[in-house]
PDB file of N, CA and C in Angstrom:
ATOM      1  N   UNK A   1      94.167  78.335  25.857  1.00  0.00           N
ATOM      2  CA  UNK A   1      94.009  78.433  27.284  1.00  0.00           C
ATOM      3  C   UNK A   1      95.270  78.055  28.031  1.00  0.00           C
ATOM      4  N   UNK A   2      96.640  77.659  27.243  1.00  0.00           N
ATOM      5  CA  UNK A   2      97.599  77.932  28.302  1.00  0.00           C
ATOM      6  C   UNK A   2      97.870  79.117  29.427  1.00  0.00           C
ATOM      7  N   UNK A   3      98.603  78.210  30.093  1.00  0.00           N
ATOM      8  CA  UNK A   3      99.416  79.594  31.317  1.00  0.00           C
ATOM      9  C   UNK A   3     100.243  80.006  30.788  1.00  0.00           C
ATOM     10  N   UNK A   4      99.808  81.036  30.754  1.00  0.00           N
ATOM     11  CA  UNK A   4     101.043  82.307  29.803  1.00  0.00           C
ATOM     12  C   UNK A   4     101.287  83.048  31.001  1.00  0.00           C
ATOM     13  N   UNK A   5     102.939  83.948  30.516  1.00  0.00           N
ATOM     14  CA  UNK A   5     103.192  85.137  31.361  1.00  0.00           C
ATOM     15  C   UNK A   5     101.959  86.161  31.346  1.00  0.00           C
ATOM     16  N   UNK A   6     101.894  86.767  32.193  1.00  0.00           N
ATOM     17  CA  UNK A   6     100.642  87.852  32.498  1.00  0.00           C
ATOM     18  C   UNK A   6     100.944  88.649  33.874  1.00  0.00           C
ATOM     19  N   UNK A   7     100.590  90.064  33.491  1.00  0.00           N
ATOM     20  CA  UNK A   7     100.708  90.636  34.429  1.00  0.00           C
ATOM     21  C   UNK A   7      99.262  91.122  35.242  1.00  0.00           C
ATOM     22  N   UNK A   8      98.341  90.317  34.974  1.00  0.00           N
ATOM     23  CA  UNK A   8      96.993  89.901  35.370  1.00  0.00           C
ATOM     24  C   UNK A   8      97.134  88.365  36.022  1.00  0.00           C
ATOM     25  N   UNK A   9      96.128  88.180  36.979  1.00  0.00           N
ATOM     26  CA  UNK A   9      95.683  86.924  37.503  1.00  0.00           C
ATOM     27  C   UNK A   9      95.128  85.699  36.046  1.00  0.00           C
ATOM     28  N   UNK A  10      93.916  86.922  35.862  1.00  0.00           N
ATOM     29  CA  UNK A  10      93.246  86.482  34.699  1.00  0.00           C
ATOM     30  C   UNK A  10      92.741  87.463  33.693  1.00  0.00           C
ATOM     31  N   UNK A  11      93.135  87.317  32.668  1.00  0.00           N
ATOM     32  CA  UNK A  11      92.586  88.093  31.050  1.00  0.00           C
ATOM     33  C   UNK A  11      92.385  87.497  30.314  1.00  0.00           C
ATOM     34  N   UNK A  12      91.387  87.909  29.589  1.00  0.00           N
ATOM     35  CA  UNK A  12      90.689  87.487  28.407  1.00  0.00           C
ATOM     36  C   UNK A  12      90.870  88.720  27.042  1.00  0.00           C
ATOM     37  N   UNK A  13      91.925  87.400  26.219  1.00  0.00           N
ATOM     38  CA  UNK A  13      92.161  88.037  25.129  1.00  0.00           C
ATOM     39  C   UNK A  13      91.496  87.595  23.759  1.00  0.00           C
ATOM     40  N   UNK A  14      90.618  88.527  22.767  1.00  0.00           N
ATOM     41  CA  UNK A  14      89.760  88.156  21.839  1.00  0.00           C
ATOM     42  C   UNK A  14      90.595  88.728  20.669  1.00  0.00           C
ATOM     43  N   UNK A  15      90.191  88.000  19.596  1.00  0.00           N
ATOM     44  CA  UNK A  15      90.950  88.773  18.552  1.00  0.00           C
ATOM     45  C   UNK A  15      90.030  87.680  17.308  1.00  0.00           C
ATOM     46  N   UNK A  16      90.133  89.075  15.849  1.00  0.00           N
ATOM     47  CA  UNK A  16      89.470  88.172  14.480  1.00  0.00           C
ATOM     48  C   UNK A  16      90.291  87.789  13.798  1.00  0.00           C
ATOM     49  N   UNK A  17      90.994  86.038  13.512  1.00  0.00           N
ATOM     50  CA  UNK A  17      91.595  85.789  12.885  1.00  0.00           C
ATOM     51  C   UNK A  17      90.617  84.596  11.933  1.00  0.00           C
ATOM     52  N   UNK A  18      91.204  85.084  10.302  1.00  0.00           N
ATOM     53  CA  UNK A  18      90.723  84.203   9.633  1.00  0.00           C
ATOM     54  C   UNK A  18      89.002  83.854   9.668  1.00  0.00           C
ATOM     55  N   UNK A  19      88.409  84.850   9.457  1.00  0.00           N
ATOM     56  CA  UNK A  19      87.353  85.323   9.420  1.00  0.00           C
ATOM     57  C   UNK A  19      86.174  84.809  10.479  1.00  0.00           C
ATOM     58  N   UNK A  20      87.651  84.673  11.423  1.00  0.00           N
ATOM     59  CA  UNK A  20      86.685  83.762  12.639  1.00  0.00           C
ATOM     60  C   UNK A  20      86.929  84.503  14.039  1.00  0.00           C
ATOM     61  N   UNK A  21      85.941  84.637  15.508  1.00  0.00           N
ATOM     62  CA  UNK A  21      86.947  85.314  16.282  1.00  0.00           C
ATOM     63  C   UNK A  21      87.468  83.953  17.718  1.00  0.00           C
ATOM     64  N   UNK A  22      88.464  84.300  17.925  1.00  0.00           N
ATOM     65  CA  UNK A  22      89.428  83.460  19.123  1.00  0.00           C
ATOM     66  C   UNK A  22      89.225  83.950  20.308  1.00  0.00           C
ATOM     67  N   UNK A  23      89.492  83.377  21.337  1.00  0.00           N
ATOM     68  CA  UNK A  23      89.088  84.061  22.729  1.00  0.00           C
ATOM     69  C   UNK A  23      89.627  83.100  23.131  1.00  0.00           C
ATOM     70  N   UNK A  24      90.783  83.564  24.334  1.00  0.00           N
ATOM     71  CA  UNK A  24      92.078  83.015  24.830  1.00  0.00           C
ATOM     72  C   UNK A  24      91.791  83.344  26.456  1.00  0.00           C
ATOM     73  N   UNK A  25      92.278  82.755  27.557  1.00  0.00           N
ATOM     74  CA  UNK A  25      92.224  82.911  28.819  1.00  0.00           C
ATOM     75  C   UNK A  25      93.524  82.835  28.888  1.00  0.00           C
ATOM     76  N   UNK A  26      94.404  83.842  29.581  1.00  0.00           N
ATOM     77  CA  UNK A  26      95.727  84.005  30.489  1.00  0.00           C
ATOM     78  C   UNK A  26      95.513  83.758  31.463  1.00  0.00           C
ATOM     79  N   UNK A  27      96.026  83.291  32.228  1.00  0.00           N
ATOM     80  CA  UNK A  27      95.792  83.157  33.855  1.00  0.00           C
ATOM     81  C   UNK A  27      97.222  82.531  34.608  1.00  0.00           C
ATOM     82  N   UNK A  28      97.026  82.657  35.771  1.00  0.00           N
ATOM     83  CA  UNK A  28      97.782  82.760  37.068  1.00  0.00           C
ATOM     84  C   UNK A  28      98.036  81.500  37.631  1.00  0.00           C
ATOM     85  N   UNK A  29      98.649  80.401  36.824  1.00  0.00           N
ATOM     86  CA  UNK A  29      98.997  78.820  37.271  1.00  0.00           C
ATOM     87  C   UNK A  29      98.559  78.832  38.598  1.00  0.00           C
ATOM     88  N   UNK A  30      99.478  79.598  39.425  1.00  0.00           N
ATOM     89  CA  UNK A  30      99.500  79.116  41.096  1.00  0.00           C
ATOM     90  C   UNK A  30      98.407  79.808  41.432  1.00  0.00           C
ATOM     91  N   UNK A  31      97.527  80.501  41.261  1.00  0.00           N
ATOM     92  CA  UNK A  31      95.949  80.494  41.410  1.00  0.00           C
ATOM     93  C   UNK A  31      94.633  79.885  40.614  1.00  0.00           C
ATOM     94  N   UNK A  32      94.532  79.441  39.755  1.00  0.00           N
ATOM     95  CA  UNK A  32      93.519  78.550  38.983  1.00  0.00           C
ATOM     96  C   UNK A  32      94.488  77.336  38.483  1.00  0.00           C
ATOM     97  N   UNK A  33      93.533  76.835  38.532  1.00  0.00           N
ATOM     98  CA  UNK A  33      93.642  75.385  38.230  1.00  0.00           C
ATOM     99  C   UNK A  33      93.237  75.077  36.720  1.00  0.00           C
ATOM    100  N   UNK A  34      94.032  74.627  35.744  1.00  0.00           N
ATOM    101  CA  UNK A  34      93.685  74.125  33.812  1.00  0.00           C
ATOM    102  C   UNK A  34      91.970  74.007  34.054  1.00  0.00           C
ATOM    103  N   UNK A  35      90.876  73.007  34.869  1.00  0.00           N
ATOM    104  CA  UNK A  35      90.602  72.455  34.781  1.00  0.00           C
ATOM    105  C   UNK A  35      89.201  73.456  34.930  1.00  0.00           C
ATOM    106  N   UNK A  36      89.844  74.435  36.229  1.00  0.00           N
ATOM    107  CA  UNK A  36      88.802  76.060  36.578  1.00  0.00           C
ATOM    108  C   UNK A  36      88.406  76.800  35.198  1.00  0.00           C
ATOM    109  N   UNK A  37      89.913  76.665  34.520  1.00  0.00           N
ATOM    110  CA  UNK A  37      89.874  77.518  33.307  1.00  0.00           C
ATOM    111  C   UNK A  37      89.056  77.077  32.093  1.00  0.00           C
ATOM    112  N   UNK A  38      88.901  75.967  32.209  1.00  0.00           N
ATOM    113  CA  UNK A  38      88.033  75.075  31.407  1.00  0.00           C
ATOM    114  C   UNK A  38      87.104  75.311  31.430  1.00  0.00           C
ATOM    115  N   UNK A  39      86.249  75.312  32.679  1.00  0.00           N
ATOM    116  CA  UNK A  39      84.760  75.226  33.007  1.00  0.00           C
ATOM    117  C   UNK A  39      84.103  76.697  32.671  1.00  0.00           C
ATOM    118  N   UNK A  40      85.591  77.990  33.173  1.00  0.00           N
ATOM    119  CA  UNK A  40      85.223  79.285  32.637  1.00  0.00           C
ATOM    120  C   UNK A  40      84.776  79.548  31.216  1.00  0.00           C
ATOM    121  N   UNK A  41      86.045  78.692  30.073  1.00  0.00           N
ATOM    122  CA  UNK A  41      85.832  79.002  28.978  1.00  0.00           C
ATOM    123  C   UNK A  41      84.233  78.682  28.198  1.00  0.00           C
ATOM    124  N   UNK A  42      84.013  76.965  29.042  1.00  0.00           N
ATOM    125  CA  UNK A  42      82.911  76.627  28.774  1.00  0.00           C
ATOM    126  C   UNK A  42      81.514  77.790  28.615  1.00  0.00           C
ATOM    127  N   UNK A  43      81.393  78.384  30.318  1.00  0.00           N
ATOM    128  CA  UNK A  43      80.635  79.160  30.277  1.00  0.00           C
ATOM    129  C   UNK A  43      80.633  80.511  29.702  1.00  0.00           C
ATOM    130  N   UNK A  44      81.526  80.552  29.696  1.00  0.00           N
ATOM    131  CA  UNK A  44      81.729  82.117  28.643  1.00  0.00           C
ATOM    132  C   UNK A  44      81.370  81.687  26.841  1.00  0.00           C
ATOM    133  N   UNK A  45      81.712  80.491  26.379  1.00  0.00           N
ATOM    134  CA  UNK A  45      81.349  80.379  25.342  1.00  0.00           C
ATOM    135  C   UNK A  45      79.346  80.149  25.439  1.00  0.00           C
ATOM    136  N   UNK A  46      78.843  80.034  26.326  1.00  0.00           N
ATOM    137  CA  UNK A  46      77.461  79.818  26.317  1.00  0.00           C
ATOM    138  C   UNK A  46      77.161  80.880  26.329  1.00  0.00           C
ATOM    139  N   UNK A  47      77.707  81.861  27.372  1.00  0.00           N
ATOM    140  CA  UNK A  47      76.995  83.411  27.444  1.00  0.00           C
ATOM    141  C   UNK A  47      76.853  83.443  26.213  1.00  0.00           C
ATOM    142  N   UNK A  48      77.711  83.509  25.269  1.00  0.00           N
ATOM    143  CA  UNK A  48      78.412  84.087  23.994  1.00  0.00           C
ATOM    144  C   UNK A  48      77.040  83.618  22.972  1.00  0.00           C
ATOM    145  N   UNK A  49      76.828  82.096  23.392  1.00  0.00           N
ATOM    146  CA  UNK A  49      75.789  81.716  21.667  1.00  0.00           C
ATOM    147  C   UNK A  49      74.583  82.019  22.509  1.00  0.00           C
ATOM    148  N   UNK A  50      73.830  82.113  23.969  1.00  0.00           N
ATOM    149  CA  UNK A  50      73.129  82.624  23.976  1.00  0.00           C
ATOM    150  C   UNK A  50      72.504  84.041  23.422  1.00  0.00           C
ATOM    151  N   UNK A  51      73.581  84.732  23.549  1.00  0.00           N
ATOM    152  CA  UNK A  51      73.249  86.129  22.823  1.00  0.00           C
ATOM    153  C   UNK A  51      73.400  86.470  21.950  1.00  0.00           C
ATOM    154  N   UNK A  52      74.070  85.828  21.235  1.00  0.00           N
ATOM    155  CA  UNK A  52      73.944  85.421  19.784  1.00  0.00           C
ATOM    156  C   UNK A  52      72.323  85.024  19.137  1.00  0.00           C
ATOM    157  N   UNK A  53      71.770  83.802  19.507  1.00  0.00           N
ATOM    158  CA  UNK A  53      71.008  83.306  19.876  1.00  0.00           C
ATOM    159  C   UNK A  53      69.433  83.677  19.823  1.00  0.00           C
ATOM    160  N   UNK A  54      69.703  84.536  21.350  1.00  0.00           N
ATOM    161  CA  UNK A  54      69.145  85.382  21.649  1.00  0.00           C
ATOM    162  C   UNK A  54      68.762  86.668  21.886  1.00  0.00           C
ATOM    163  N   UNK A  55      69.046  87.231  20.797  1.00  0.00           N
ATOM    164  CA  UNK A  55      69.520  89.152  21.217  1.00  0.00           C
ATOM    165  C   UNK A  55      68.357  89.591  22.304  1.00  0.00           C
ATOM    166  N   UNK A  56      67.313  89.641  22.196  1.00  0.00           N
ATOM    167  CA  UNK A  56      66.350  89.673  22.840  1.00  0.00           C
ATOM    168  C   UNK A  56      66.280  89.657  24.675  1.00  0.00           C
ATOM    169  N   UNK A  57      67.441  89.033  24.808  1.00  0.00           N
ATOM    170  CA  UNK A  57      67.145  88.339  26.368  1.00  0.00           C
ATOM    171  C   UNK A  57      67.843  89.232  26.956  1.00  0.00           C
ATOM    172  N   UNK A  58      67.402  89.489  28.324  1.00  0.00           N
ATOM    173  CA  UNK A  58      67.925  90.367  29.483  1.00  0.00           C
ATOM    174  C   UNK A  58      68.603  89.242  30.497  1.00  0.00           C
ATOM    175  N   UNK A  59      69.478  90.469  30.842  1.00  0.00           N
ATOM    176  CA  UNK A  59      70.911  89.817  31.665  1.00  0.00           C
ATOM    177  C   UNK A  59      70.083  88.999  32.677  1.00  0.00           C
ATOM    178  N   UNK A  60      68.995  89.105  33.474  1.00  0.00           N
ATOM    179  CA  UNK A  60      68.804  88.516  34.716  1.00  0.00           C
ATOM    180  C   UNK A  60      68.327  86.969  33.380  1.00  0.00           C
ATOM    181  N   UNK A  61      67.958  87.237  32.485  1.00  0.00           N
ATOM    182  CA  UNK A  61      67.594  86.145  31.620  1.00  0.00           C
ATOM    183  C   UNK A  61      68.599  85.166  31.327  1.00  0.00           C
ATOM    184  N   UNK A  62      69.559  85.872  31.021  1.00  0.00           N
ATOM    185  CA  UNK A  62      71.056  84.706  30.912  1.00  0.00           C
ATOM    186  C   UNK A  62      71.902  84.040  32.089  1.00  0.00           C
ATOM    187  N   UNK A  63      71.716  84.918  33.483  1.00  0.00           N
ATOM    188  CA  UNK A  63      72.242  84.225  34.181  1.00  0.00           C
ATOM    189  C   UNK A  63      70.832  83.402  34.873  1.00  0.00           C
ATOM    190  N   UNK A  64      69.642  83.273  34.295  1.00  0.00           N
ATOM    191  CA  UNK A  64      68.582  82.294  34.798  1.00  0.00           C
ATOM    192  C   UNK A  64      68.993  81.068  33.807  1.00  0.00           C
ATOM    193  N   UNK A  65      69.051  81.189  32.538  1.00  0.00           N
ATOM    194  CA  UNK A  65      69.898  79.877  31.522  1.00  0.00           C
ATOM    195  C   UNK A  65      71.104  79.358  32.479  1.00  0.00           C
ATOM    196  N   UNK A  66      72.018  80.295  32.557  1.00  0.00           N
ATOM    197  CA  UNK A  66      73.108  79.603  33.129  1.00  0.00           C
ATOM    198  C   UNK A  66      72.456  78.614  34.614  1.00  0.00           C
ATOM    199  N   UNK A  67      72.163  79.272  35.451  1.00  0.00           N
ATOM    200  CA  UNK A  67      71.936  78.785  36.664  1.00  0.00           C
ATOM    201  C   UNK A  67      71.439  77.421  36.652  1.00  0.00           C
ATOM    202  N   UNK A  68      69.868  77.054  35.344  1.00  0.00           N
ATOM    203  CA  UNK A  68      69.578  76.529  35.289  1.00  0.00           C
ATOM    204  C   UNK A  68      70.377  75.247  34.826  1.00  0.00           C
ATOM    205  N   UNK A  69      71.854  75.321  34.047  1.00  0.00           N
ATOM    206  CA  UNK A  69      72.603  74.378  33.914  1.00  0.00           C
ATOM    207  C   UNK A  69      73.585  73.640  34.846  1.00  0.00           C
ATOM    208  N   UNK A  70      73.591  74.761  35.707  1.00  0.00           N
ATOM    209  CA  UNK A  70      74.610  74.498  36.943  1.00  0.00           C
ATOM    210  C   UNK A  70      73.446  73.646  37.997  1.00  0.00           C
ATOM    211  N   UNK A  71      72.196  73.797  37.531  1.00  0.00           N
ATOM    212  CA  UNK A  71      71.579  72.852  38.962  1.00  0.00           C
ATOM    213  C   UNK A  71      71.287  71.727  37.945  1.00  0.00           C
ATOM    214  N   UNK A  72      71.185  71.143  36.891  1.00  0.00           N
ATOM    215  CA  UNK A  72      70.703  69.972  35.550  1.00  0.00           C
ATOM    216  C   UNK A  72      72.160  69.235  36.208  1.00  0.00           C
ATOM    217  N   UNK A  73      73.956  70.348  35.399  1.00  0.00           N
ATOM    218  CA  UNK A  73      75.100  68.838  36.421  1.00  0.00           C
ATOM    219  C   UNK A  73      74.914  68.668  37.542  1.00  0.00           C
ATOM    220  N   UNK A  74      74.965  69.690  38.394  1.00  0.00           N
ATOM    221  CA  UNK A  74      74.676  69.536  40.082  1.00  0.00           C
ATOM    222  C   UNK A  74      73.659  68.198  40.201  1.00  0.00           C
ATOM    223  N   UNK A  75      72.852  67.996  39.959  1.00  0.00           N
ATOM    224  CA  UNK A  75      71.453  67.007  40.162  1.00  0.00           C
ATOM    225  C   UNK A  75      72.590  65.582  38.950  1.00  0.00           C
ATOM    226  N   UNK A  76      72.564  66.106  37.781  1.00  0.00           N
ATOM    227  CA  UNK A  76      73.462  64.653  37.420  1.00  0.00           C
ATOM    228  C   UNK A  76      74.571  64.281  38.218  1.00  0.00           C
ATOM    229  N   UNK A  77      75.187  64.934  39.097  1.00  0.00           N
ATOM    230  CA  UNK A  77      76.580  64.284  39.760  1.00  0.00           C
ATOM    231  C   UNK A  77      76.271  63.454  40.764  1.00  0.00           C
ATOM    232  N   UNK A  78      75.112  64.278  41.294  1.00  0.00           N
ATOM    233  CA  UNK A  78      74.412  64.073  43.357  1.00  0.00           C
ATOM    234  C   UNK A  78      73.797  62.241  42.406  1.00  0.00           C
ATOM    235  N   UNK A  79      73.056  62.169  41.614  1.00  0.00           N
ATOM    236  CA  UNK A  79      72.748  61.099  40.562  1.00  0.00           C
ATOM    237  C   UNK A  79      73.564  59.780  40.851  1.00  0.00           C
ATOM    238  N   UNK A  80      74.783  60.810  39.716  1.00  0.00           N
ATOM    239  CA  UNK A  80      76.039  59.334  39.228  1.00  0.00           C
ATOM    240  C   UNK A  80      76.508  59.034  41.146  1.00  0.00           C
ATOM    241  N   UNK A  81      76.799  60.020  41.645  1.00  0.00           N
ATOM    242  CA  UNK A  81      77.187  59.443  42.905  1.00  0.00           C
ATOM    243  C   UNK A  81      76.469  58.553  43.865  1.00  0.00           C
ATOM    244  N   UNK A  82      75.208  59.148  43.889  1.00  0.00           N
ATOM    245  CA  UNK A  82      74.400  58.118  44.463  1.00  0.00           C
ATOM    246  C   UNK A  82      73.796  56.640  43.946  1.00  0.00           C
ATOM    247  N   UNK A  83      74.363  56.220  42.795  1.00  0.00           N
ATOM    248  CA  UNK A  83      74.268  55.354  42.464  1.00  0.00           C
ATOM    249  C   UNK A  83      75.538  54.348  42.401  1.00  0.00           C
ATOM    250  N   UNK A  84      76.528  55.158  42.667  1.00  0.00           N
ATOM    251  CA  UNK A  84      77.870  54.111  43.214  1.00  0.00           C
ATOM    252  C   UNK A  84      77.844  54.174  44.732  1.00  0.00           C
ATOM    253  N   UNK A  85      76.707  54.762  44.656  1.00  0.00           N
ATOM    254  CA  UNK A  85      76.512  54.753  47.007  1.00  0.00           C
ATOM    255  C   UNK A  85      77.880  55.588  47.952  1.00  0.00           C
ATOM    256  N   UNK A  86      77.615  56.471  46.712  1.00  0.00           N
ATOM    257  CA  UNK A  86      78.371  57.866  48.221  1.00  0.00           C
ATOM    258  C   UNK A  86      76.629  58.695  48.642  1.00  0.00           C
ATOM    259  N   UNK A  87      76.805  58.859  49.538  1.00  0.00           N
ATOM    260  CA  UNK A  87      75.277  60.354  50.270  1.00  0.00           C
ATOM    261  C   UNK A  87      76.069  61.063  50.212  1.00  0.00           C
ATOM    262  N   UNK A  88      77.277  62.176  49.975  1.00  0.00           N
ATOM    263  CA  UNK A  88      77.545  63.194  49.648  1.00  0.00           C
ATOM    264  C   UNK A  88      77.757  63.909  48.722  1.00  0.00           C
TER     265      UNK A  88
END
């Protein structure tokens, strides 16, 4: 997931090495942030073992998994924060 030269913002490069496959993010330093690229890879690796997973499941099905993880941290952060006493 380094910032590599690219003549894209952002690409995603896959490839089978060593009987395994890799999946690389290029991206655009002065537009994403290491940290954006992180959270992407994260979720792209979930799409990935969900459907693996799950062959079975329809797209509105995977982005209902996803969603459902984004409101589980959302609710743990609003949590950890409100227990060091921020309300925002």
């Amino acid at each position: 997931m380094a910032p590599e030269t690219t003549n894209f913002d952002l690409s995603l490069s896959i490839a089978f090495v060593r009987q395994k496959i890799q999946a690389s993010f290029t991206y655009n330093k002065d537009l994403f942030y290491a940290s954006t690229m992180k959270v992407l890879a994260s979720r792209f690796l979930k799409i990935i073992l969900l459907i693996i997973n799950n062959p079975e499941l329809r797209l509105h099905e995977i982005v209902e998994h996803l969603n459902q993880d984004n409101r589980k941290q959302w609710l743990t952060k609003k949590k950890e924060m409100y227990k060091r006493g921020k309300k925002n």
